[in-house]
N, C-alpha and C. Protein backbone atom coordinates (compact mmCIF):
# COMPACT_ATOMS: atom_id res chain seq x y z
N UNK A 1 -72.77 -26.03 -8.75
CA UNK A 1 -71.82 -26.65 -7.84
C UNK A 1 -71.20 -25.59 -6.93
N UNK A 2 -71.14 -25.98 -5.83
CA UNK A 2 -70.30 -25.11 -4.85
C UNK A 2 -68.97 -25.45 -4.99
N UNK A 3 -67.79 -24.17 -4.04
CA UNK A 3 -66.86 -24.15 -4.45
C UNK A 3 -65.88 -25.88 -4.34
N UNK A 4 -66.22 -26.65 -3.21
CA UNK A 4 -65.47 -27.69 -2.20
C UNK A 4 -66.01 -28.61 -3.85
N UNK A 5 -66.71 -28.63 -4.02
CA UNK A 5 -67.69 -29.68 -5.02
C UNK A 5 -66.85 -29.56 -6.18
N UNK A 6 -66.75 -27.94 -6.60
CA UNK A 6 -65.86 -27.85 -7.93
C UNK A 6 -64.48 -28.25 -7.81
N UNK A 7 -63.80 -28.22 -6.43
CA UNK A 7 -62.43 -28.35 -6.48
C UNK A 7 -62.26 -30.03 -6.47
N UNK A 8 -63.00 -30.82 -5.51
CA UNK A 8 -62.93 -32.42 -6.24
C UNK A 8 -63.56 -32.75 -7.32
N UNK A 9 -64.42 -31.95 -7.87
CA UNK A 9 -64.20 -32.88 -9.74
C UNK A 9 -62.94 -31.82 -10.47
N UNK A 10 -62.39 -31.32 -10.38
CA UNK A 10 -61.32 -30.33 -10.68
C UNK A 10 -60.12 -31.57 -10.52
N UNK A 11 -60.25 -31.55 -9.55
CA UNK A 11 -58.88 -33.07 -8.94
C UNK A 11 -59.01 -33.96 -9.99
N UNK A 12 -60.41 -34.45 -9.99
CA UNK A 12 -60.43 -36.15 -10.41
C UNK A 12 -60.38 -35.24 -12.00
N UNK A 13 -60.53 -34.38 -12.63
CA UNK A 13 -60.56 -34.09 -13.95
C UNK A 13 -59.41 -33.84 -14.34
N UNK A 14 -58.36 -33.39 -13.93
CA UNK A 14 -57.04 -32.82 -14.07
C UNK A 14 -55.78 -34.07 -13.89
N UNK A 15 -56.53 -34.82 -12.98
CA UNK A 15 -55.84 -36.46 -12.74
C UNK A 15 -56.01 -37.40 -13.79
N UNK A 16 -56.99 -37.31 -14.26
CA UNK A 16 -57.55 -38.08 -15.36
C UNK A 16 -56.89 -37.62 -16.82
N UNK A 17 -57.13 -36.20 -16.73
CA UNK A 17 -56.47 -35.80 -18.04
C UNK A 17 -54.87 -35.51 -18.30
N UNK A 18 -54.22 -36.05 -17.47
CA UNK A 18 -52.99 -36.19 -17.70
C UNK A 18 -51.74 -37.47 -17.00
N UNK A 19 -51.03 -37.72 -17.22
CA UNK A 19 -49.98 -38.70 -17.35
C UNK A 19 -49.22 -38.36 -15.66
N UNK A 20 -48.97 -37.28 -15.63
CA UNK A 20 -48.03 -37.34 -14.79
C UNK A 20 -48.31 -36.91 -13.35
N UNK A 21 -47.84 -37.75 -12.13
CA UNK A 21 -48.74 -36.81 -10.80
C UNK A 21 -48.68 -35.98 -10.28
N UNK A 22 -50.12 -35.54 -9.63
CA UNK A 22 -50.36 -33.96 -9.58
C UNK A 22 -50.03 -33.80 -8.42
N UNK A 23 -49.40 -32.60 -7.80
CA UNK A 23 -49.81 -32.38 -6.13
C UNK A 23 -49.90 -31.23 -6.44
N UNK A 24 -51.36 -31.16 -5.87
CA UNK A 24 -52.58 -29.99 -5.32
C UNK A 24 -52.29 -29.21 -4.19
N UNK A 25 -52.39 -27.91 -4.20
CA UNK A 25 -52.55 -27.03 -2.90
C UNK A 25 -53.70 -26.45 -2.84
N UNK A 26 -54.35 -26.00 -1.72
CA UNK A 26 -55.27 -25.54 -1.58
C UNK A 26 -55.69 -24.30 -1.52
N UNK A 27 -56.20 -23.32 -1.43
CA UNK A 27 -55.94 -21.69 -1.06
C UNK A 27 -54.40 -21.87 -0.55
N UNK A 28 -53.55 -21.54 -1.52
CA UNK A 28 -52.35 -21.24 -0.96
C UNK A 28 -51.92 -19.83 -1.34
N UNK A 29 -51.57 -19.26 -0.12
CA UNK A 29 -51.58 -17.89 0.52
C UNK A 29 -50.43 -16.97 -0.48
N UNK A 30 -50.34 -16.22 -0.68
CA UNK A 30 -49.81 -14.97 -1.35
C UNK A 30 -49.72 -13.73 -0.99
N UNK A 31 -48.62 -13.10 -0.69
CA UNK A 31 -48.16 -11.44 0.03
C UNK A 31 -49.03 -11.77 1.51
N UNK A 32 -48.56 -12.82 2.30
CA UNK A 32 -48.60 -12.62 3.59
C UNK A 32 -50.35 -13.04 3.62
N UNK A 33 -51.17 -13.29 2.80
CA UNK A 33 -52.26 -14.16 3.08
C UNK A 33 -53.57 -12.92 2.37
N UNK A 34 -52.84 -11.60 1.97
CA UNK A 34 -53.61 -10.58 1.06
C UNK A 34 -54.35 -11.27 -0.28
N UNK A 35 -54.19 -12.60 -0.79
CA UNK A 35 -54.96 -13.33 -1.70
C UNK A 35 -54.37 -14.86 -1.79
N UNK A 36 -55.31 -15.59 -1.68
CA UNK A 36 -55.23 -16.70 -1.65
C UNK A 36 -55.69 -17.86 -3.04
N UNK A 37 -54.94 -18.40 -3.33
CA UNK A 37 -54.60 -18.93 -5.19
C UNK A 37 -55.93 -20.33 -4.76
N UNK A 38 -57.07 -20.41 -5.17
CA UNK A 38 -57.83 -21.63 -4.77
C UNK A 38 -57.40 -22.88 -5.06
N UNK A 39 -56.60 -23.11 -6.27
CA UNK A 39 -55.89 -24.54 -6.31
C UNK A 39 -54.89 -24.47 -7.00
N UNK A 40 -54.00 -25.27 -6.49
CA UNK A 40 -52.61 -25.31 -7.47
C UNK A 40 -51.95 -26.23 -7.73
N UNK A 41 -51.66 -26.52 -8.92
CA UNK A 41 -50.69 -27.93 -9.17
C UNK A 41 -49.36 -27.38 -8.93
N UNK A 42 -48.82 -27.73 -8.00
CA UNK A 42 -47.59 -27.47 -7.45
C UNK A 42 -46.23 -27.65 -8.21
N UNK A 43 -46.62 -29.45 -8.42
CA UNK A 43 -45.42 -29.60 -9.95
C UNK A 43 -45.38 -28.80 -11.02
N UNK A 44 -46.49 -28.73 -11.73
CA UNK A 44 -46.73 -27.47 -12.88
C UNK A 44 -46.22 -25.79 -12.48
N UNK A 45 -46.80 -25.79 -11.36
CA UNK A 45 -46.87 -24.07 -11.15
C UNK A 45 -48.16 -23.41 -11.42
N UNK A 46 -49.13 -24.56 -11.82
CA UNK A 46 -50.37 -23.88 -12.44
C UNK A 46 -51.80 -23.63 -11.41
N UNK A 47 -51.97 -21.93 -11.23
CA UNK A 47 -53.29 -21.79 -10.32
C UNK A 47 -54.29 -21.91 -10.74
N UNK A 48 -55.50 -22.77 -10.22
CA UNK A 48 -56.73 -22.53 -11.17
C UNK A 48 -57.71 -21.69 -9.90
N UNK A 49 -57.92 -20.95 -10.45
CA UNK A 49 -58.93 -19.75 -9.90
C UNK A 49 -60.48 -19.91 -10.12
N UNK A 50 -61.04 -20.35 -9.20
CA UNK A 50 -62.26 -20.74 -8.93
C UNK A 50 -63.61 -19.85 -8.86
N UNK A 51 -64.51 -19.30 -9.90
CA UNK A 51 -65.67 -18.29 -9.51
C UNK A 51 -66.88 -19.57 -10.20
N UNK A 52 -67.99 -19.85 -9.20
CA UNK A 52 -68.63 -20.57 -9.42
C UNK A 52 -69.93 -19.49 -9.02
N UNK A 53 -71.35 -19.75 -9.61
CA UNK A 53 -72.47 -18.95 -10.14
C UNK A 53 -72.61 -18.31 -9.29
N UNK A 54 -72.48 -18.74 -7.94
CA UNK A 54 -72.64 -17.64 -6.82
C UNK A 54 -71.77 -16.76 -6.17
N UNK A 55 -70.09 -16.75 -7.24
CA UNK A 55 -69.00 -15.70 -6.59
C UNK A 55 -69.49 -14.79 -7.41
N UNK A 56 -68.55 -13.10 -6.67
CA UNK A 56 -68.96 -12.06 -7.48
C UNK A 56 -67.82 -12.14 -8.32
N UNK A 57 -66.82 -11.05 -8.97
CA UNK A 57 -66.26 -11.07 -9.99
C UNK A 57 -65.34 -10.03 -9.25
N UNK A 58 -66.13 -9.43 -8.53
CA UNK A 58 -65.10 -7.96 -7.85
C UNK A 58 -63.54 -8.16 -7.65
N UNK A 59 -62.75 -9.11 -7.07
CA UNK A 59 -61.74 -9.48 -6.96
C UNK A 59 -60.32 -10.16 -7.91
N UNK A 60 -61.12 -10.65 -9.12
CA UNK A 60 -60.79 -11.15 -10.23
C UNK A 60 -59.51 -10.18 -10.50
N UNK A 61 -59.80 -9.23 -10.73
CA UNK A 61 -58.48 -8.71 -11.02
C UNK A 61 -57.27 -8.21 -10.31
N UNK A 62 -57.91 -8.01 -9.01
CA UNK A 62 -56.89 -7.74 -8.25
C UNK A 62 -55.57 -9.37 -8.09
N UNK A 63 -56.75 -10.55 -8.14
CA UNK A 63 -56.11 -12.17 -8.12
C UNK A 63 -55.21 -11.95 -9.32
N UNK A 64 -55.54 -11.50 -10.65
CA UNK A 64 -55.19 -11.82 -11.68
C UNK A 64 -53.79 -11.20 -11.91
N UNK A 65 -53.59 -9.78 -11.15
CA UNK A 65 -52.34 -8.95 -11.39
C UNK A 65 -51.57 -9.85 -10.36
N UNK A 66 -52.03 -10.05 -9.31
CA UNK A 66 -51.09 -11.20 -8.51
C UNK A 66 -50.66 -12.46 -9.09
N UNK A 67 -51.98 -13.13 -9.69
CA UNK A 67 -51.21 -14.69 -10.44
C UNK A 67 -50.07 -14.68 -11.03
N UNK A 68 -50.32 -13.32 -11.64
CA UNK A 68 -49.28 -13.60 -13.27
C UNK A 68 -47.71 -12.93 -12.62
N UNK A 69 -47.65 -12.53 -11.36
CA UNK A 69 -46.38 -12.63 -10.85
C UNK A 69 -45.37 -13.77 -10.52
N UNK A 70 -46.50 -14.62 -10.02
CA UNK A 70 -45.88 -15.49 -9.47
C UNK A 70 -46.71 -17.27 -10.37
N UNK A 71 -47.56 -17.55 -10.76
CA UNK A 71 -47.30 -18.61 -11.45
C UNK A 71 -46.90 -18.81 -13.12
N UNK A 72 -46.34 -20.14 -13.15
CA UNK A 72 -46.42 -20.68 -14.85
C UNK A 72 -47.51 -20.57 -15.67
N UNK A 73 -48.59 -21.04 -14.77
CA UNK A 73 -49.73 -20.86 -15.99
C UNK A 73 -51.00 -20.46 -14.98
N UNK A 74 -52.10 -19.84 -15.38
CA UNK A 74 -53.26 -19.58 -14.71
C UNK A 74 -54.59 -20.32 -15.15
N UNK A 75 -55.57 -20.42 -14.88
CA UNK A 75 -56.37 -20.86 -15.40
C UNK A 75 -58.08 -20.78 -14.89
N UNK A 76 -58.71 -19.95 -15.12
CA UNK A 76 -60.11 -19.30 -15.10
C UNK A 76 -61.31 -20.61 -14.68
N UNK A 77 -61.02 -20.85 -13.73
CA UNK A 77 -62.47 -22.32 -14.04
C UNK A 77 -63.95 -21.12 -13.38
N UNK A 78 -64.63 -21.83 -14.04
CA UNK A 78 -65.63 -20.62 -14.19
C UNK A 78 -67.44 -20.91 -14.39
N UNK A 79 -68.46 -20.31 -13.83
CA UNK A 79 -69.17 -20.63 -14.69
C UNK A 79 -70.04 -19.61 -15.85
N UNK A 80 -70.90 -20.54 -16.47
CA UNK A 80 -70.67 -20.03 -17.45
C UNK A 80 -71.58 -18.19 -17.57
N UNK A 81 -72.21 -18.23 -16.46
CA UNK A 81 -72.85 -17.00 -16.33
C UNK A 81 -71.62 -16.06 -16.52
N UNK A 82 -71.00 -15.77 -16.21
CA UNK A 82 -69.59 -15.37 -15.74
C UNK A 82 -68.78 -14.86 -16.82
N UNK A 83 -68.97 -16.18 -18.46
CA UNK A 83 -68.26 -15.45 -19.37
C UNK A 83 -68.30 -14.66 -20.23
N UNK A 84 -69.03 -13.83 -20.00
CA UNK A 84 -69.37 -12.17 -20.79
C UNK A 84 -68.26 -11.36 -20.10
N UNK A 85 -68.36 -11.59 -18.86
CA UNK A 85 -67.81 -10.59 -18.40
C UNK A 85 -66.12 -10.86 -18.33
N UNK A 86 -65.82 -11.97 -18.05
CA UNK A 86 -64.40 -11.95 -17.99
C UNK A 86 -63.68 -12.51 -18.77
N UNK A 87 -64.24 -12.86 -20.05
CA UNK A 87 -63.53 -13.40 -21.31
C UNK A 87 -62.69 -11.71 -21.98
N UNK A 88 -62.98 -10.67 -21.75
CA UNK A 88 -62.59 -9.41 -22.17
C UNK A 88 -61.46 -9.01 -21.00
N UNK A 89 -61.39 -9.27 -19.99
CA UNK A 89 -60.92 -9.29 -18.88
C UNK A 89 -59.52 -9.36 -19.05
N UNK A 90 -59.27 -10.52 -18.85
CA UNK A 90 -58.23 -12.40 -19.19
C UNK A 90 -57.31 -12.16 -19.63
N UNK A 91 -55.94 -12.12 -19.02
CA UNK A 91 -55.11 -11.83 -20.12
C UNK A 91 -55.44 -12.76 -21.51
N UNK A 92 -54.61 -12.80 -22.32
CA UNK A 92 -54.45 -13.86 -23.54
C UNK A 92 -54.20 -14.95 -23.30
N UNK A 93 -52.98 -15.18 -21.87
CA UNK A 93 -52.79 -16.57 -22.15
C UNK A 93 -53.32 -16.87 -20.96
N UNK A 94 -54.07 -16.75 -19.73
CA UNK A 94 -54.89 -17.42 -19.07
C UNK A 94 -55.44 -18.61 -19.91
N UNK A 95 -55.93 -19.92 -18.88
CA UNK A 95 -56.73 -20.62 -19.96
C UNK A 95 -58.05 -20.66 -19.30
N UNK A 96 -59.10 -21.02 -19.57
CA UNK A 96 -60.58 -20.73 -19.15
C UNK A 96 -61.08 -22.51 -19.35
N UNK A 97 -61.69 -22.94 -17.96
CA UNK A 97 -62.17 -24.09 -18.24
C UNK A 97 -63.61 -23.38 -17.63
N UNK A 98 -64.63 -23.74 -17.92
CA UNK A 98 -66.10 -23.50 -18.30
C UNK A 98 -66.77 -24.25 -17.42
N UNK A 99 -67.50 -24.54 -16.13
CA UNK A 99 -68.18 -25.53 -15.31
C UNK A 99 -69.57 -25.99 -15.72
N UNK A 100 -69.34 -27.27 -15.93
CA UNK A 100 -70.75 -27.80 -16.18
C UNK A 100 -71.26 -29.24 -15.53
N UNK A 101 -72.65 -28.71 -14.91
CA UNK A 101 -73.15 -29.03 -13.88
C UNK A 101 -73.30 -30.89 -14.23
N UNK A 102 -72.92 -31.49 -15.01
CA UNK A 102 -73.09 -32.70 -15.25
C UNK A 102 -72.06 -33.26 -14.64
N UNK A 103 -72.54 -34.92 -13.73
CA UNK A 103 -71.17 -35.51 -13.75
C UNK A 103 -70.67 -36.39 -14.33
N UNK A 104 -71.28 -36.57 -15.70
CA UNK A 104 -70.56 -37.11 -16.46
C UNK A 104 -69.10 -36.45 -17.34
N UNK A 105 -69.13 -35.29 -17.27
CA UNK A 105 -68.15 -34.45 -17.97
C UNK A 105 -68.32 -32.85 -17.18
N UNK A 106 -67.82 -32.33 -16.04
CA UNK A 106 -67.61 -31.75 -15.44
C UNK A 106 -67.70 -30.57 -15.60
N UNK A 107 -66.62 -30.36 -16.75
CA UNK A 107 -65.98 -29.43 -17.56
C UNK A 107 -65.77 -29.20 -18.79
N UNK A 108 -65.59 -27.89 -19.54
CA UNK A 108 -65.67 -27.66 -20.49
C UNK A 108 -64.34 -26.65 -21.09
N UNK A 109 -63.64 -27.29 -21.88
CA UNK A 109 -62.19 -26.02 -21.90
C UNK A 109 -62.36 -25.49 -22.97
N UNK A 110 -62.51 -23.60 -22.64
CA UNK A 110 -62.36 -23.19 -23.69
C UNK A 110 -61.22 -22.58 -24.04
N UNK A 111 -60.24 -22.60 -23.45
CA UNK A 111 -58.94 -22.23 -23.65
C UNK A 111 -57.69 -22.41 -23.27
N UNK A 112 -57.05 -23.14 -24.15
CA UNK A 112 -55.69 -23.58 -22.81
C UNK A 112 -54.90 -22.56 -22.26
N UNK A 113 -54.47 -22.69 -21.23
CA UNK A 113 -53.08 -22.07 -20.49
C UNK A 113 -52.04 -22.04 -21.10
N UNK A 114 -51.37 -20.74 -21.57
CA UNK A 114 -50.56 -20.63 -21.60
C UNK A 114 -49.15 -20.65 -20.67
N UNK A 115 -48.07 -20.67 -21.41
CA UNK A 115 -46.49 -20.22 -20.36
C UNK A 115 -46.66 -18.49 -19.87
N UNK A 116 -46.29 -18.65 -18.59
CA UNK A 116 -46.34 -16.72 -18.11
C UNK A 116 -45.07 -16.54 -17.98
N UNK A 117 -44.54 -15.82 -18.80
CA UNK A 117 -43.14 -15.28 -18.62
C UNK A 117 -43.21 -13.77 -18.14
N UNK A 118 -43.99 -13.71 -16.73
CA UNK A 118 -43.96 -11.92 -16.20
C UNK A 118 -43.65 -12.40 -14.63
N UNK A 119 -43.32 -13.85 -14.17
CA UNK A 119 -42.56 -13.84 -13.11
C UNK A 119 -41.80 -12.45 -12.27
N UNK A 120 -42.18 -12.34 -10.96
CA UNK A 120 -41.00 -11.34 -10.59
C UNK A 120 -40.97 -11.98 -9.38
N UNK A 121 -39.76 -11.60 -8.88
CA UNK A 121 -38.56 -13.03 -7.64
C UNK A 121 -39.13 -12.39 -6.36
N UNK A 122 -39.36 -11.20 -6.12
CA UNK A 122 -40.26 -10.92 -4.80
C UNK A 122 -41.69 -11.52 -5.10
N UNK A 123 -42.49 -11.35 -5.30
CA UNK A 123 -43.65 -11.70 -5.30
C UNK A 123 -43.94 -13.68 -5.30
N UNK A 124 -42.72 -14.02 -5.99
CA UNK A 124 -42.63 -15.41 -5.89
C UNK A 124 -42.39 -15.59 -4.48
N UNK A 125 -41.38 -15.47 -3.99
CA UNK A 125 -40.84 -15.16 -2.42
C UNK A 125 -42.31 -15.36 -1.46
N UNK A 126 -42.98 -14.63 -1.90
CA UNK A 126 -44.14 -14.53 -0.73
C UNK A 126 -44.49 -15.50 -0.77
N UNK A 127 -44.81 -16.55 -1.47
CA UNK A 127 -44.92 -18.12 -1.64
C UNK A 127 -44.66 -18.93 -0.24
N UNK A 128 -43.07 -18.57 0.15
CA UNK A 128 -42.61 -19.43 1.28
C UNK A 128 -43.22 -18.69 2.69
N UNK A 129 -43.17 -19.41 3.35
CA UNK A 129 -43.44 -19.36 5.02
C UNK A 129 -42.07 -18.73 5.60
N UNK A 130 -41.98 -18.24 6.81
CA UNK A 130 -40.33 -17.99 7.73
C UNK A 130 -40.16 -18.60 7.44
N UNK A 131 -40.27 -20.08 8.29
CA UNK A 131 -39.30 -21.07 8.25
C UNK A 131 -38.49 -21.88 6.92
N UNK A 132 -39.30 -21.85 5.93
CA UNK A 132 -39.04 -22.12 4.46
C UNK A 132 -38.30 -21.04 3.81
N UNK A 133 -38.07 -19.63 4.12
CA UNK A 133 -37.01 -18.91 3.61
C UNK A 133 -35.60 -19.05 5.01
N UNK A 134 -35.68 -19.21 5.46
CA UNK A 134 -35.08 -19.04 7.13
C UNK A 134 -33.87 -20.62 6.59
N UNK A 135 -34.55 -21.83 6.18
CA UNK A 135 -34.14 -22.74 5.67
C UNK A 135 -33.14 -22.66 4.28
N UNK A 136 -33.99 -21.91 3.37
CA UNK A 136 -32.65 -21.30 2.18
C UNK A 136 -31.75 -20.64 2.39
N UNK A 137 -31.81 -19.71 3.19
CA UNK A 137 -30.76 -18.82 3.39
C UNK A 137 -29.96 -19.66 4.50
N UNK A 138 -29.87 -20.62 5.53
CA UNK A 138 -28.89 -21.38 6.12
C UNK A 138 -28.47 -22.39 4.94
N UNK A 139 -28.95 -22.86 4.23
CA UNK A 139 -28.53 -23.41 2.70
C UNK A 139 -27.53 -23.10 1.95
N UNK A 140 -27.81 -21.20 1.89
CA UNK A 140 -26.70 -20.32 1.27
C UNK A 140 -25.74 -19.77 2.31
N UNK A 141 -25.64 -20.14 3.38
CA UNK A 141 -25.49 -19.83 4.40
C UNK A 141 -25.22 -18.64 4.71
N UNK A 142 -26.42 -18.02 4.32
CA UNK A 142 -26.80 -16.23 4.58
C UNK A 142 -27.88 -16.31 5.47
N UNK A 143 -27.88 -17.26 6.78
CA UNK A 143 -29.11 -16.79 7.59
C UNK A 143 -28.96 -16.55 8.84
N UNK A 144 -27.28 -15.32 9.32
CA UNK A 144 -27.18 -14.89 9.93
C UNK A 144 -27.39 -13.27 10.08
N UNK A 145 -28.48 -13.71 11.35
CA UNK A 145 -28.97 -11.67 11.78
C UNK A 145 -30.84 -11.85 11.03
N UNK A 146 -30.65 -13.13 10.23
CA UNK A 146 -32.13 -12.89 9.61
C UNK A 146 -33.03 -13.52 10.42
N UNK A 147 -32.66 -14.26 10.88
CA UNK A 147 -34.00 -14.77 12.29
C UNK A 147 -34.79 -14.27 12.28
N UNK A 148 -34.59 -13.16 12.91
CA UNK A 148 -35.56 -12.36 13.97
C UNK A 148 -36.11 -11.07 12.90
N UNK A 149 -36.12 -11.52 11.98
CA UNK A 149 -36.43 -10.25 10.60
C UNK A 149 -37.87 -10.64 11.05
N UNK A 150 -38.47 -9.71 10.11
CA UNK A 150 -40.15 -9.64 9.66
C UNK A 150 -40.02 -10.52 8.55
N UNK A 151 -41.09 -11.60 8.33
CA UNK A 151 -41.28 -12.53 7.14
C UNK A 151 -41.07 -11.42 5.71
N UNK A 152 -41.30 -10.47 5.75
CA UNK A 152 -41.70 -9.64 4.60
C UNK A 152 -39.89 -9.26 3.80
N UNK A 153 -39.04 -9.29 5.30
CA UNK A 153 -37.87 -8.61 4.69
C UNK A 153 -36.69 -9.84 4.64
N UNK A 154 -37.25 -11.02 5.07
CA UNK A 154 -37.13 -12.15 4.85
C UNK A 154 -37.04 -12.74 3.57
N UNK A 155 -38.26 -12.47 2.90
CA UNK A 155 -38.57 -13.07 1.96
C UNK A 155 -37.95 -12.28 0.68
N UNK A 156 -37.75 -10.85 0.73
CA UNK A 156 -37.24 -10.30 0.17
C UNK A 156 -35.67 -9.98 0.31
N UNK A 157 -34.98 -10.73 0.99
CA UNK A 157 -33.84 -11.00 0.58
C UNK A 157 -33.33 -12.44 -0.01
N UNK A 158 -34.23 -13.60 0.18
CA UNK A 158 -34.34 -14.81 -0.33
C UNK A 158 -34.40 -14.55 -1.80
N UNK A 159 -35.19 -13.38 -2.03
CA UNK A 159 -35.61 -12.86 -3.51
C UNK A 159 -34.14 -12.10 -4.33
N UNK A 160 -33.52 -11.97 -3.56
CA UNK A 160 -32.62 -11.17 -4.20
C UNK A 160 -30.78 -11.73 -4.01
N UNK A 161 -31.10 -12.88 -2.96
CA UNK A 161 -30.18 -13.76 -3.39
C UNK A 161 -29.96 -14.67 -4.46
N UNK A 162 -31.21 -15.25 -4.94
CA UNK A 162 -31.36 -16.18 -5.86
C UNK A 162 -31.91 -15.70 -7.19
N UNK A 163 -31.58 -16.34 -8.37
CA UNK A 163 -31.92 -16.08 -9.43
C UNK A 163 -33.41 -16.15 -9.69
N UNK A 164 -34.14 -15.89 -10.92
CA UNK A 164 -35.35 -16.68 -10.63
C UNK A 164 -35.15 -17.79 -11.07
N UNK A 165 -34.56 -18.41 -11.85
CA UNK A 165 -34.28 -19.92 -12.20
C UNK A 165 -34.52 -20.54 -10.85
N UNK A 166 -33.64 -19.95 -10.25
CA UNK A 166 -33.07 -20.75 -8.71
C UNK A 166 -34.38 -20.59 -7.92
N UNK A 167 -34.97 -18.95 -7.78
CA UNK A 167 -36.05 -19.17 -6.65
C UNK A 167 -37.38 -20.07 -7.25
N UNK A 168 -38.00 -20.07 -8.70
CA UNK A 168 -38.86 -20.91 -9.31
C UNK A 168 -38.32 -22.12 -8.70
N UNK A 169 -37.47 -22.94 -8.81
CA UNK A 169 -37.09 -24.18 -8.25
C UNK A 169 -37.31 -24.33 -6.74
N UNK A 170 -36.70 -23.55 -5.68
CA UNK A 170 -36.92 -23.66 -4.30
C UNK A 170 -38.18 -23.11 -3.79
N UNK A 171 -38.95 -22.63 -4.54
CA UNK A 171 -40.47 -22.35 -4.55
C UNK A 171 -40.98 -23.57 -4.42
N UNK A 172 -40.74 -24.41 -5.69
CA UNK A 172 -41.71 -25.30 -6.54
C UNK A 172 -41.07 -26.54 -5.27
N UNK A 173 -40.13 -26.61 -4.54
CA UNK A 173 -39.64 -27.75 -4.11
C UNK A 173 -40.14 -27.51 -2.64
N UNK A 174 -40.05 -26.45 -1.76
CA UNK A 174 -40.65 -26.10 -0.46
C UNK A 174 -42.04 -26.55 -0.52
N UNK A 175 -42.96 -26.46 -1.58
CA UNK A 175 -44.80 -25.86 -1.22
C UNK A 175 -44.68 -27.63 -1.59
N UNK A 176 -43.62 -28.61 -2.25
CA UNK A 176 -43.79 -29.69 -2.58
C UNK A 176 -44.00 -30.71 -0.73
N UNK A 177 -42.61 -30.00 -0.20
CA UNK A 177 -42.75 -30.44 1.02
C UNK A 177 -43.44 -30.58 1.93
N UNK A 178 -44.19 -29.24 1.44
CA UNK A 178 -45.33 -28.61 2.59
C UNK A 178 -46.49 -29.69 2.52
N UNK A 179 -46.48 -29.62 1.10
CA UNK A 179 -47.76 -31.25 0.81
C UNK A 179 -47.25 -32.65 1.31
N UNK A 180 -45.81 -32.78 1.38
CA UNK A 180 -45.77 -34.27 1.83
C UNK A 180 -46.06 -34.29 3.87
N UNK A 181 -45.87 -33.14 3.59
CA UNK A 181 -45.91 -32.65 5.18
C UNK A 181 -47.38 -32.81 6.25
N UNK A 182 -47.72 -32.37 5.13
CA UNK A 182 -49.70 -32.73 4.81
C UNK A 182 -50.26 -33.96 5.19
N UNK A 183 -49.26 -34.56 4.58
CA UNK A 183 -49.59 -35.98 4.23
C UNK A 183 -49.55 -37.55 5.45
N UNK A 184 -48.46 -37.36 5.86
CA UNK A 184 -47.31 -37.58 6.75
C UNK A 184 -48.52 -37.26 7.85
């Protein structure tokens, strides 16, 4: 399966296997667009990171020290050529779903996702767009003189106004918008 192929049975598998609804992002961008998360359940917080038989592996870790900054849970979808090499890799609590070429059953989980408690409030930050930090800080009404900032020093004072309690929440509620925005 190619990548577009894996990400709609990914949808309809992840929809199916749970209760509550999902909203999906797509490559959504990270440190200014330096790595891009291939899918994300937005409500959850959870990225699933996509290497299908024909990606290389080269990048995997550079994605992986980035995920675990900024999401709840990660999750390896993969195939299976693939797991020699990055089952040693992985942190512990990544979870690994396994691709299989049937469409009767898609997928194969060999490991659930864990909770990531290595969050850090800049790297979350890079999450939002200007206008989506530009918007919090008139909120807190600290978004005078920041206009005309660079997104970078932007985002890093959004980061250091708010708790992470607080920025996990206005994260998880902006990228929510951005999808109804989508939608609309």
């Amino acid at each position: 399966m190619r990548e577009a192929e894996i990400k709609r049975a990914l949808s309809s598998h992840l929809s199916l296997a749970t209760d509550s609804s999902m909203l999906f992002l797509e490559e959504l961008e990270l440190y200014g667009g330096k790595f891009r998360a291939d899918f994300v359940d937005v409500a959850e917080m959870h990225c699933y990171e996509i290497k299908s038989s024909g990606d290389t592996l080269s990048r995997l870790v550079g994605q992986g020290n980035s995920y675990c900054r900024v999401f709840d849970k990660v999750t390896l979808v993969t195939a299976e050529c693939h797991l020699k090499k990055v089952i040693p890799i992985l942190p512990s609590w990544w979870g690994v779903l396994v691709i299989n070429e049937t469409k009767d059953k898609p997928f194969k989980k060999l490991r659930t996702a864990k909770p990531n408690n290595n969050h850090e409030p800049l790297y979350l930050a890079t999450l939002l767009k200007k206008d989506e930090c530009i918007s919090v800080l008139e909120e807190l009404g600290a978004a005078r003189g920041w206009k005309s900032k660079s997104l970078y020093l932007i985002q890093e004072h959004v980061a250091e106004l708010l708790t992470l309690a607080e920025l996990k929440t206005v994260v998880r509620e902006r990228l929510k918008q951005r999808l109804f925005a989508c939608v609309i």
